[in-house]
N, C-alpha and C. Protein backbone atom coordinates (compact mmCIF):
# COMPACT_ATOMS: atom_id res chain seq x y z
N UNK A 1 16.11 -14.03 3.59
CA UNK A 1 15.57 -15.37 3.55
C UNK A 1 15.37 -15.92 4.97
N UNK A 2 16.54 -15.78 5.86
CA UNK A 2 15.96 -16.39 7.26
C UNK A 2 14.68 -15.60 7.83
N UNK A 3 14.77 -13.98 7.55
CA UNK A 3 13.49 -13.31 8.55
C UNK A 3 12.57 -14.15 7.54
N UNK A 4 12.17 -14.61 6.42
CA UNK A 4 11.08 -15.05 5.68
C UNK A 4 10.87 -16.64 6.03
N UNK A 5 12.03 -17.21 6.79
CA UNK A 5 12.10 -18.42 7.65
C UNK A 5 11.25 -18.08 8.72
N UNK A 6 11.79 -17.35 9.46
CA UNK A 6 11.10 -16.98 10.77
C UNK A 6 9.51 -16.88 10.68
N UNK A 7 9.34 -15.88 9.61
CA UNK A 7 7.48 -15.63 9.42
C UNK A 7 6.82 -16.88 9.16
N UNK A 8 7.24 -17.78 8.69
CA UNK A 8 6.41 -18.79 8.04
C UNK A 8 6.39 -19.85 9.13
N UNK A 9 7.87 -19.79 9.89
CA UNK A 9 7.85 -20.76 11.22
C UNK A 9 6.40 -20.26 12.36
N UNK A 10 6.61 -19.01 12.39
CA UNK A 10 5.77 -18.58 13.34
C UNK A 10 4.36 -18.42 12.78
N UNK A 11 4.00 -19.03 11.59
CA UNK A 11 2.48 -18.98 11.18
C UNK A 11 2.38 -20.87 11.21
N UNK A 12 3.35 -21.58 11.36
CA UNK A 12 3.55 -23.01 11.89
C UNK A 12 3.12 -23.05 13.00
N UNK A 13 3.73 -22.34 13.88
CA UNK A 13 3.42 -22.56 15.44
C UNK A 13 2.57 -22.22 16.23
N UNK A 14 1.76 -20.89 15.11
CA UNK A 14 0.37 -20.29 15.29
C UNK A 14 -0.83 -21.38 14.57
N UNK A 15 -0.13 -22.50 14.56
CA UNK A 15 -1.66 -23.31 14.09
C UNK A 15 -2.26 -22.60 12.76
N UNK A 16 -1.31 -22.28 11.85
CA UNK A 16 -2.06 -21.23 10.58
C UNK A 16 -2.35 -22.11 9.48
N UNK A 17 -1.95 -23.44 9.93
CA UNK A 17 -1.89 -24.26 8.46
C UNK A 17 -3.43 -24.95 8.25
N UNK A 18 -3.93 -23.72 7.37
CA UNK A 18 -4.99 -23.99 6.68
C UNK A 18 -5.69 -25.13 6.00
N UNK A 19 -6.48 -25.72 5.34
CA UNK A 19 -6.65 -26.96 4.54
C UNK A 19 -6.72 -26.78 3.41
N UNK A 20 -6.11 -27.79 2.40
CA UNK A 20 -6.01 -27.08 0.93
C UNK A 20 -6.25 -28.50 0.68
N UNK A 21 -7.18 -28.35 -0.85
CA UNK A 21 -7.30 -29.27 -1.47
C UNK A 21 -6.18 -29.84 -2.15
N UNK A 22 -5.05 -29.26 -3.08
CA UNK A 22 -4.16 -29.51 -3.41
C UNK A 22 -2.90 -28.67 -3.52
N UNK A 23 -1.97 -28.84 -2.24
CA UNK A 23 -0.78 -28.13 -1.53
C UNK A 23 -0.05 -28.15 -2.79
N UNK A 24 0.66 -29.06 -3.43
CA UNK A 24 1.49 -28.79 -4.82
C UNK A 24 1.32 -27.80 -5.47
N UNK A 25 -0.12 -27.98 -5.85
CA UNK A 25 -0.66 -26.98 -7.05
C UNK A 25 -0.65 -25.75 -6.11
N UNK A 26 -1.25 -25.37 -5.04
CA UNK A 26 -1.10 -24.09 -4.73
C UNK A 26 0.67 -23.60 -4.11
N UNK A 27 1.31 -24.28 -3.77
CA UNK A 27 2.86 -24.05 -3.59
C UNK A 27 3.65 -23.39 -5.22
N UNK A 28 3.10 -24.26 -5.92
CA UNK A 28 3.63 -24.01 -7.86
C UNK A 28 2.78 -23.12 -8.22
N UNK A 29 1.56 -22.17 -8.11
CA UNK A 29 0.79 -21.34 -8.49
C UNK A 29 1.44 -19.53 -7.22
N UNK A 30 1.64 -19.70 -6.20
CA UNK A 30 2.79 -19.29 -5.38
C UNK A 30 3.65 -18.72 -5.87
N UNK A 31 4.65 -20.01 -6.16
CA UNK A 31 5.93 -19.65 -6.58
C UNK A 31 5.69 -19.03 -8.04
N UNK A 32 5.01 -19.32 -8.76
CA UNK A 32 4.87 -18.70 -10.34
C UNK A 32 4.39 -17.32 -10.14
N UNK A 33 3.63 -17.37 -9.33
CA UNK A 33 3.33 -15.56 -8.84
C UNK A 33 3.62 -14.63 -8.37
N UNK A 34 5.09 -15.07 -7.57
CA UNK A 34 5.98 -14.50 -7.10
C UNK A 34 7.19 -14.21 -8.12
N UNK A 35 7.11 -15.17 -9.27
CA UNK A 35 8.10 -14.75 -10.20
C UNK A 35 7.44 -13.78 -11.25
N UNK A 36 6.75 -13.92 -11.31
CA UNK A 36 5.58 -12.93 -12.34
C UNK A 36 6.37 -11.45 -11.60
N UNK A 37 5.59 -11.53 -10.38
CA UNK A 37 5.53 -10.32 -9.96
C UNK A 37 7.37 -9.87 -9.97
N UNK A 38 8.12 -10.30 -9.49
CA UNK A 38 9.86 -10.11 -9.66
C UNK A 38 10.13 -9.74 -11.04
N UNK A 39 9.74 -10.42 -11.61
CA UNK A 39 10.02 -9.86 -13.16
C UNK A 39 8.67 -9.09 -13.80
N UNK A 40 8.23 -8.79 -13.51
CA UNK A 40 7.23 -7.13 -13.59
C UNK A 40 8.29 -5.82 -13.02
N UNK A 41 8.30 -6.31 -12.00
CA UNK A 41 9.06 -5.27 -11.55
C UNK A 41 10.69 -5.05 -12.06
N UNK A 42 11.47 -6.16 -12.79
CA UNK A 42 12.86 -6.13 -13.09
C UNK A 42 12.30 -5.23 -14.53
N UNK A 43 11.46 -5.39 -15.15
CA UNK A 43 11.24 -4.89 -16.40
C UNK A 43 10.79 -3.73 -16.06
N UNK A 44 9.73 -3.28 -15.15
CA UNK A 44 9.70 -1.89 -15.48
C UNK A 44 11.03 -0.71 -14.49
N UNK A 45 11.52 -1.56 -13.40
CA UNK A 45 13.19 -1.11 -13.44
C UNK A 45 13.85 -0.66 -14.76
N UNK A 46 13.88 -1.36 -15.36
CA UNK A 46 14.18 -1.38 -16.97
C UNK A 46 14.03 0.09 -17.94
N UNK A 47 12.42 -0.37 -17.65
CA UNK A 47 11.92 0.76 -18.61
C UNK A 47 11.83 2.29 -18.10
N UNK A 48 11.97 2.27 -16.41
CA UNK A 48 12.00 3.52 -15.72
C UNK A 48 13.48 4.25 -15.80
N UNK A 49 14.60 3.36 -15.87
CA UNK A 49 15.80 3.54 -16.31
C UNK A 49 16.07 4.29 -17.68
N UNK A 50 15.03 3.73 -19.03
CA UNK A 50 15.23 3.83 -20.55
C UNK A 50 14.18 5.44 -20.60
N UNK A 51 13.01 5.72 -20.15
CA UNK A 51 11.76 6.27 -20.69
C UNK A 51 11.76 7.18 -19.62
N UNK A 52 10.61 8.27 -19.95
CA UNK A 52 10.68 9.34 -18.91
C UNK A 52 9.43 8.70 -17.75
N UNK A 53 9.51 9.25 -16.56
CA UNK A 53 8.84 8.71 -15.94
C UNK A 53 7.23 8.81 -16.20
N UNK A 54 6.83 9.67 -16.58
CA UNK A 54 5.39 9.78 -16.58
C UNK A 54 5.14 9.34 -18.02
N UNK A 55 5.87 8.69 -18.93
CA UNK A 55 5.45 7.92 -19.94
C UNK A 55 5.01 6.05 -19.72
N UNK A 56 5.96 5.85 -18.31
CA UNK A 56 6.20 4.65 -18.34
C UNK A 56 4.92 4.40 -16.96
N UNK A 57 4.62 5.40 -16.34
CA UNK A 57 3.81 5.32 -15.29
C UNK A 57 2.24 5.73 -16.61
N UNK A 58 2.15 6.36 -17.04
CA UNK A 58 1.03 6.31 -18.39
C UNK A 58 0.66 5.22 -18.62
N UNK A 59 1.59 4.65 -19.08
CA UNK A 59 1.17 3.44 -20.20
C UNK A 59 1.02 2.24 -19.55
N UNK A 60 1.92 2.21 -18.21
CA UNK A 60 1.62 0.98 -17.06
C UNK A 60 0.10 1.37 -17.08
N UNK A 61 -0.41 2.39 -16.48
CA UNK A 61 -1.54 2.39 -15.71
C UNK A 61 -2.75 2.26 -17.06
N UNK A 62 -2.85 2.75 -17.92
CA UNK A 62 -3.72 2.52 -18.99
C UNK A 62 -3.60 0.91 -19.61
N UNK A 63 -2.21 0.52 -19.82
CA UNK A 63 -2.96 -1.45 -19.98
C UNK A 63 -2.95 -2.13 -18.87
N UNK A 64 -2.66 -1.86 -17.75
CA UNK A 64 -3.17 -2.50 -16.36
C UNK A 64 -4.83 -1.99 -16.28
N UNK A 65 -5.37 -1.01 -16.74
CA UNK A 65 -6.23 -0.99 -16.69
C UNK A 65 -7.79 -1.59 -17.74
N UNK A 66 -7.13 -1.66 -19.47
CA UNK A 66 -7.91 -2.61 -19.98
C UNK A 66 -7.68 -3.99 -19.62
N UNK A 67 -6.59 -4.16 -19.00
CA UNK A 67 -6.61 -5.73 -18.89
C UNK A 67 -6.78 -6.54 -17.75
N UNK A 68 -6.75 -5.73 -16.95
CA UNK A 68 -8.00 -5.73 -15.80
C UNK A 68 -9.27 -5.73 -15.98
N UNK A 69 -9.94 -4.83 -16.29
CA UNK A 69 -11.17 -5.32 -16.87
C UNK A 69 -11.76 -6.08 -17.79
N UNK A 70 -10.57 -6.57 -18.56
CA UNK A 70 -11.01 -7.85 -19.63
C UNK A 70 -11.05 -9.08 -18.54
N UNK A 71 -9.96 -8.72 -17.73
CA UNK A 71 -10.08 -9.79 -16.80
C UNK A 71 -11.24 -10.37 -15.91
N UNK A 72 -11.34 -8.83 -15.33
CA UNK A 72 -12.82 -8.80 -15.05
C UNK A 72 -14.04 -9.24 -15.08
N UNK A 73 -14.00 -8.70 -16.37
CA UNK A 73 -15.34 -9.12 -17.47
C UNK A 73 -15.66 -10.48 -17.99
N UNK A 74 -14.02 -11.60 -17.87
CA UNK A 74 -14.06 -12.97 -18.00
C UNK A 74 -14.56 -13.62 -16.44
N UNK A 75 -13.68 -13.23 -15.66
CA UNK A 75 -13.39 -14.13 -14.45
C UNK A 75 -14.31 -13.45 -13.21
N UNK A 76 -15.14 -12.62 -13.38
CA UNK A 76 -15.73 -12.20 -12.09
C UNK A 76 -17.54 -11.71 -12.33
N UNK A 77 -17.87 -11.78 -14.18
CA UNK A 77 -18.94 -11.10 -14.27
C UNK A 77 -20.15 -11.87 -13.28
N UNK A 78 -20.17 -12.72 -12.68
CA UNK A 78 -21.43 -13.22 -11.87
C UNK A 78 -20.90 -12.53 -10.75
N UNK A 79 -19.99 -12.58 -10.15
CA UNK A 79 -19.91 -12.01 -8.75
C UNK A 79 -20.45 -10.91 -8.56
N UNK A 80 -20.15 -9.70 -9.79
CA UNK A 80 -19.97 -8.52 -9.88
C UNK A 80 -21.65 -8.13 -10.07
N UNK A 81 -22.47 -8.98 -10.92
CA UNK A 81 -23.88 -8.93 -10.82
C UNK A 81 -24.65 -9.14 -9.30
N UNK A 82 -24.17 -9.82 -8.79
CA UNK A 82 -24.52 -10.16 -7.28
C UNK A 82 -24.24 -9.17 -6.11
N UNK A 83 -23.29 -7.79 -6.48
CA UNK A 83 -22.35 -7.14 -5.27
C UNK A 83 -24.01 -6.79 -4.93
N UNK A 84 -23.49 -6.43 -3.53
CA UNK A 84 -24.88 -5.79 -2.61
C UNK A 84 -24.26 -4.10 -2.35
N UNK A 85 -24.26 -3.04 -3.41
CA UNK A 85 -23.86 -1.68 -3.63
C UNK A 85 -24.00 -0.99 -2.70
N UNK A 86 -23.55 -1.01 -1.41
CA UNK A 86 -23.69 -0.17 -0.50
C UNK A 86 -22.50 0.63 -0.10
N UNK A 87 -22.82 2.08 0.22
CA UNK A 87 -21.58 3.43 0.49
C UNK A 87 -20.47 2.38 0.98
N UNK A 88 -20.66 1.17 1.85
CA UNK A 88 -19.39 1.35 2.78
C UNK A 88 -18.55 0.45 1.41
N UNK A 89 -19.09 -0.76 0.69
CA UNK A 89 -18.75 -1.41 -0.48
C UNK A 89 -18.03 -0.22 -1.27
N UNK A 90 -18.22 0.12 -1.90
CA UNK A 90 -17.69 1.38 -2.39
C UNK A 90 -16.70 2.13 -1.96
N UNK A 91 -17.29 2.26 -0.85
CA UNK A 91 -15.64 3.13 -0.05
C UNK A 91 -14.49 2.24 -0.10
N UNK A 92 -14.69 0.89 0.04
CA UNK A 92 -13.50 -0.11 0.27
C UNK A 92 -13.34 -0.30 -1.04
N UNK A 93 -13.78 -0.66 -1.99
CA UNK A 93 -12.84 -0.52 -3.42
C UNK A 93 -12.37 0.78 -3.86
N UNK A 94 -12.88 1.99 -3.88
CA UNK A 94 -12.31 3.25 -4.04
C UNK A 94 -11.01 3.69 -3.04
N UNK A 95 -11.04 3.04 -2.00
CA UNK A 95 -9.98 3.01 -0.55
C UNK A 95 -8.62 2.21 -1.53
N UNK A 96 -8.96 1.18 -1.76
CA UNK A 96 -8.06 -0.51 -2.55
C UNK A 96 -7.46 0.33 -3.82
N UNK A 97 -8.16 0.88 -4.69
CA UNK A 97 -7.67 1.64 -5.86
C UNK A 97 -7.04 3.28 -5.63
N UNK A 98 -7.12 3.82 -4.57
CA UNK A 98 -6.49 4.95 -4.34
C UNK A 98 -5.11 4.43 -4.08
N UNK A 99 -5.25 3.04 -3.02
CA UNK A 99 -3.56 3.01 -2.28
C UNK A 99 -2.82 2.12 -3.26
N UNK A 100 -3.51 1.08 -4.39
CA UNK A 100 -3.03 0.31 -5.21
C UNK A 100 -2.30 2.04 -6.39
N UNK A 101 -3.36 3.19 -6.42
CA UNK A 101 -2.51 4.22 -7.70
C UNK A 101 -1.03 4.49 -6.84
N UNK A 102 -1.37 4.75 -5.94
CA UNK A 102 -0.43 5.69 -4.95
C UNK A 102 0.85 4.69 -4.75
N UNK A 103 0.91 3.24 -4.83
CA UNK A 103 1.63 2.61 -5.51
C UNK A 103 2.39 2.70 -6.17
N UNK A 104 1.51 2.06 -6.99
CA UNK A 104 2.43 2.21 -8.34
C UNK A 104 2.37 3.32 -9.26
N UNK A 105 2.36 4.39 -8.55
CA UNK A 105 2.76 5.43 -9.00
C UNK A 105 4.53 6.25 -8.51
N UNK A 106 4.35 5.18 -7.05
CA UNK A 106 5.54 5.80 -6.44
C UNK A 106 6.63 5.02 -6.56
N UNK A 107 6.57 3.27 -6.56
CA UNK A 107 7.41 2.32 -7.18
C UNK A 107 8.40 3.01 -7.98
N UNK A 108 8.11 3.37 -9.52
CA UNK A 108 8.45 3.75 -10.36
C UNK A 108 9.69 4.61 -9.68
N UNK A 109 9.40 5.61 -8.92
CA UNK A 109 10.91 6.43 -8.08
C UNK A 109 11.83 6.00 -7.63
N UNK A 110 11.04 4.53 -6.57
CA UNK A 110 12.00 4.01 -5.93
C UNK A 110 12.95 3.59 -6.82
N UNK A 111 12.15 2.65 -8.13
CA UNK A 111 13.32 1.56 -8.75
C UNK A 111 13.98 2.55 -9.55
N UNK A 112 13.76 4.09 -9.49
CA UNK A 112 14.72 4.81 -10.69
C UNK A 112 16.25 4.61 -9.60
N UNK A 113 15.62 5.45 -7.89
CA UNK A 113 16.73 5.77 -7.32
C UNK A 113 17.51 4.52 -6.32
N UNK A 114 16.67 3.18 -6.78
CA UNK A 114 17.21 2.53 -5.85
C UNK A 114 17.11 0.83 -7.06
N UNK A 115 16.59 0.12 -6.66
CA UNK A 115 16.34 -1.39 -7.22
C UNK A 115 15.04 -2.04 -7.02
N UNK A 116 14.25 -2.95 -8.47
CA UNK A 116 13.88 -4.30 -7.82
C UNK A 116 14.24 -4.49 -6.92
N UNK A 117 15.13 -4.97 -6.74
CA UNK A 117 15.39 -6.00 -5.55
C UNK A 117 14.94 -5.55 -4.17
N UNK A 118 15.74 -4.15 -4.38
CA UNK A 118 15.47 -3.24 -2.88
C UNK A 118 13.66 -3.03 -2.51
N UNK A 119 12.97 -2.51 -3.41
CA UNK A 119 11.68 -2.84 -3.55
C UNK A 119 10.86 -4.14 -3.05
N UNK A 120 11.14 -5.37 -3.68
CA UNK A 120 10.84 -6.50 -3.52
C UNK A 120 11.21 -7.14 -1.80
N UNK A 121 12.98 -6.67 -1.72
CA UNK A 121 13.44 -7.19 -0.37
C UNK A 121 12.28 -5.89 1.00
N UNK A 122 11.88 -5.05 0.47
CA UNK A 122 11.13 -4.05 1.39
C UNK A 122 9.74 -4.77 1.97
N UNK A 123 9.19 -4.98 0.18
CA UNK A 123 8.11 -5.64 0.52
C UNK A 123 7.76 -6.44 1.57
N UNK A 124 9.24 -7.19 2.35
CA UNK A 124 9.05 -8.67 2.81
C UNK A 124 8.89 -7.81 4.35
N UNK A 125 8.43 -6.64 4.79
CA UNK A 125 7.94 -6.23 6.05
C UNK A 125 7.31 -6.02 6.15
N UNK A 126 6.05 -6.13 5.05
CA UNK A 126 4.57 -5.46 5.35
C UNK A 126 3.99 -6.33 6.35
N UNK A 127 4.53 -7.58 6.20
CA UNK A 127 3.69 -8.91 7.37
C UNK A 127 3.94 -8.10 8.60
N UNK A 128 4.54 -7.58 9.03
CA UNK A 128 5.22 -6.43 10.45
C UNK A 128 4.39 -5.69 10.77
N UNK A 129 4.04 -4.77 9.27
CA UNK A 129 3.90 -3.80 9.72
C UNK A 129 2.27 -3.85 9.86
N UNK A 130 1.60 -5.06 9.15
CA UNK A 130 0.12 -5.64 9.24
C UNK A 130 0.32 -5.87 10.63
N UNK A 131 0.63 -6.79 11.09
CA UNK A 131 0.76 -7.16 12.47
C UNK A 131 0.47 -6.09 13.53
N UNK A 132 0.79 -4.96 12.98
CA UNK A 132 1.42 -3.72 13.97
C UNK A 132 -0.42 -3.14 13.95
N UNK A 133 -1.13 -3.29 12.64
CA UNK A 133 -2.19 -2.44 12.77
C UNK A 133 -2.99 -3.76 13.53
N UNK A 134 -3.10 -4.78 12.80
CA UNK A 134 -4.04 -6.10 13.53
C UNK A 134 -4.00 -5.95 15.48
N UNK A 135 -2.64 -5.43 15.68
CA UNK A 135 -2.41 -5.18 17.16
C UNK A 135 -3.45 -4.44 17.72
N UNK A 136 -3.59 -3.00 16.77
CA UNK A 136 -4.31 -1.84 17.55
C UNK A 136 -5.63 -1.86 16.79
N UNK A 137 -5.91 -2.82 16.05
CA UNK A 137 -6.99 -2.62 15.29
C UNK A 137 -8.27 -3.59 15.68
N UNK A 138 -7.79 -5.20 15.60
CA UNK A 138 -8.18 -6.21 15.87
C UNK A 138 -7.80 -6.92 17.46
N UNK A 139 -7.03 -6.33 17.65
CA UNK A 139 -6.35 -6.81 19.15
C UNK A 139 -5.78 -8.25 18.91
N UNK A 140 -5.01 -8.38 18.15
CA UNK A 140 -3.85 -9.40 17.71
C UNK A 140 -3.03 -9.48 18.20
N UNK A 141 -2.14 -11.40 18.41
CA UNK A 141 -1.32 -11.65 19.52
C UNK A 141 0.10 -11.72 18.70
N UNK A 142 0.75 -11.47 19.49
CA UNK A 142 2.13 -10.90 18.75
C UNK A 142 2.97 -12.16 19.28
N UNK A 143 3.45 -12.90 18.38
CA UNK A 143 3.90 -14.59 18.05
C UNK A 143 5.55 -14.07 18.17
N UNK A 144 6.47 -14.26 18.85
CA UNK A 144 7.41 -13.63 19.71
C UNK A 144 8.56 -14.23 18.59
N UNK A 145 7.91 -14.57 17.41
CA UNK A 145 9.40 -14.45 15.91
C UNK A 145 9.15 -13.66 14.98
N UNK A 146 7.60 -12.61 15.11
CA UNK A 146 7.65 -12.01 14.34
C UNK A 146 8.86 -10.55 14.81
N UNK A 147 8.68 -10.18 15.73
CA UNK A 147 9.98 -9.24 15.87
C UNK A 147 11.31 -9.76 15.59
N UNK A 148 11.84 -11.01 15.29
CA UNK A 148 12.72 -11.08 15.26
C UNK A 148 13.13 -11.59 13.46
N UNK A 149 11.97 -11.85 12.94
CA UNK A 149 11.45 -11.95 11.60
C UNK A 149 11.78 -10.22 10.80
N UNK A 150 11.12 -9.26 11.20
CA UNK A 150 11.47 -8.45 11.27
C UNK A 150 12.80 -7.72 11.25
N UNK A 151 13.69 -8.16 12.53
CA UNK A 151 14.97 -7.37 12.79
C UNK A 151 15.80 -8.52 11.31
N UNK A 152 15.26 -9.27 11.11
CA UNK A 152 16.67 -10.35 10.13
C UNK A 152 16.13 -9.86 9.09
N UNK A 153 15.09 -9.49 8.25
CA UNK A 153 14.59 -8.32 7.09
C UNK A 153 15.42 -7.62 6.67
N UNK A 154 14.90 -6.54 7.73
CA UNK A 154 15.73 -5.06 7.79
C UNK A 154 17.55 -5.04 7.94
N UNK A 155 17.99 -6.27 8.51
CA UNK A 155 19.40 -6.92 8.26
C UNK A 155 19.72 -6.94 6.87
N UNK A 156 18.42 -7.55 6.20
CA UNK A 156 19.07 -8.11 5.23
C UNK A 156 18.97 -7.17 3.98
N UNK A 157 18.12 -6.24 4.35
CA UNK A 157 17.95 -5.03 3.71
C UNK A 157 19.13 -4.08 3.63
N UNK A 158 19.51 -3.82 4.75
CA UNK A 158 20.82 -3.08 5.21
C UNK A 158 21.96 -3.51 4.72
N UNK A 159 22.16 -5.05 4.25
CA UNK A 159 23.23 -5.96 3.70
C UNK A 159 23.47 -5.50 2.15
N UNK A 160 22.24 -5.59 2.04
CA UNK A 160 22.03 -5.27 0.27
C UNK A 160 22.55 -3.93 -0.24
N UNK A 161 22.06 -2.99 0.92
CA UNK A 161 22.29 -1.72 0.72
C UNK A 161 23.68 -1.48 0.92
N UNK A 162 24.73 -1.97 1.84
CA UNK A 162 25.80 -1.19 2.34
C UNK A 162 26.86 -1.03 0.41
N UNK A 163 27.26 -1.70 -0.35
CA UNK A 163 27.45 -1.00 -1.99
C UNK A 163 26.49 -0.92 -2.46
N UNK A 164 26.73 0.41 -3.44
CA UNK A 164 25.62 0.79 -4.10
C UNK A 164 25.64 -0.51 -5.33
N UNK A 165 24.62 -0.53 -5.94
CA UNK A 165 24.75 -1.78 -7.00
C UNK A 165 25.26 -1.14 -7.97
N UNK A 166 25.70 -1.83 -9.08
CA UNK A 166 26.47 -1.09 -10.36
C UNK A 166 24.84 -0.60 -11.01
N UNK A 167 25.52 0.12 -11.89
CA UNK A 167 24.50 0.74 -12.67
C UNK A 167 24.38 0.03 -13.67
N UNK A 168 22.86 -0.34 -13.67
CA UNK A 168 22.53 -1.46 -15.26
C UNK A 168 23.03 -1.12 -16.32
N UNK A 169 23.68 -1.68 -17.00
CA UNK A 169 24.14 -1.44 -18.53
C UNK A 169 22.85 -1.58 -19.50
N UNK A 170 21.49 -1.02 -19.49
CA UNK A 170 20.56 -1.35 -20.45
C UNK A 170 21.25 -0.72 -21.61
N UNK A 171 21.22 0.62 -21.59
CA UNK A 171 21.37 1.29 -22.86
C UNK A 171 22.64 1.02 -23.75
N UNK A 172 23.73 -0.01 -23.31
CA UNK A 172 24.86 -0.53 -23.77
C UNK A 172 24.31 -1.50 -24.38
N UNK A 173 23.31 -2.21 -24.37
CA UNK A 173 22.59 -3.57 -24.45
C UNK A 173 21.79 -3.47 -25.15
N UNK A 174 21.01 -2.32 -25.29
CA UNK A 174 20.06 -1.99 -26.26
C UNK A 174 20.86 -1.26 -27.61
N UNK A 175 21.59 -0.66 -27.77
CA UNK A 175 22.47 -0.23 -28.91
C UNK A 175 23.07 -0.80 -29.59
N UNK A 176 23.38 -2.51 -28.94
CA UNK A 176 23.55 -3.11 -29.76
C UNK A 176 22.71 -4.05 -30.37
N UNK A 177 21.63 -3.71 -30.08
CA UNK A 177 20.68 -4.83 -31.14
C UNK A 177 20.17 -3.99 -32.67
């Protein structure tokens, strides 16, 4: 929580604060999406624990995939009539859907041999490790709390980690219903 202090201070002090029509609603649309996503992932912890892995990585990826495109098909069909189809267009969604499979294909391992949480608390370094390519990519200025945003992360990562967590009682929990 403090390195996630630090990042947000230092997108304060970088002048990052954008204009929003309505800060509430997007702070409560945020936070609801961040719990979505925490409990996506506590459940299929869950189910990677109960099911074999390539049943639970199956069936994720086949209704993430009709319901994505229902989604699709509601919320984007004008855009999608409008794309301008060119190789490099293409390459960047085929690029987006290779590293989105490669994902959540590999998730599934982590949370067998490790946690949500550990997963989720990992997540909170990609701002780092973006930073790190924006450096050599874009020639981006390095805001002197993101390293230290960083080192309180990986602290807090290391915190989590030093006991192993108990082992979920699902299948005690499920036997009795």
């Amino acid at each position: 929580m403090v390195g996630m202090g630090f990042l947000i201070w230092s997108d304060v002090l970088a002048s990052k604060n954008f204009p929003g029509s309505d800060y509430v609603k997007g702070d409560l649309f945020c936070i609801l999406g961040a719990t979505l996503y925490g409990v996506s992932n506590v459940y299929q912890e869950f189910l990677v624990r109960q099911r074999p892995l390539y049943e639970v990585v199956g069936q994720m990826g086949f209704w993430a995939t009709v319901l994505s495109g229902i989604q699709l098909a509601i919320l984007e069909r004008n855009d999608i009539k409008n794309v301008n189809w060119t190789p490099q267009v293409v390459a960047y969604i085929v690029g987006f859907d290779v590293a989105l499979f490669i994902m959540y294909s590999v998730s599934p391992l982590l949370f067998r041999r490790s946690s949500a949480t550990f997963f989720n608390l990992s997540l909170l370094t990609s701002d780092f490790y973006g930073l790190i390519f924006g450096l050599f990519l874009f020639g981006a200025k390095v805001n002197y709390l993101y390293p230290i945003a960083y080192i309180q992360i990986i602290v807090g990562i290391i915190v989590y980690n030093l006991y192993p967590a108990p082992e979920p009682k699902f299948k005690k929990i499920l036997d009795h219903c």
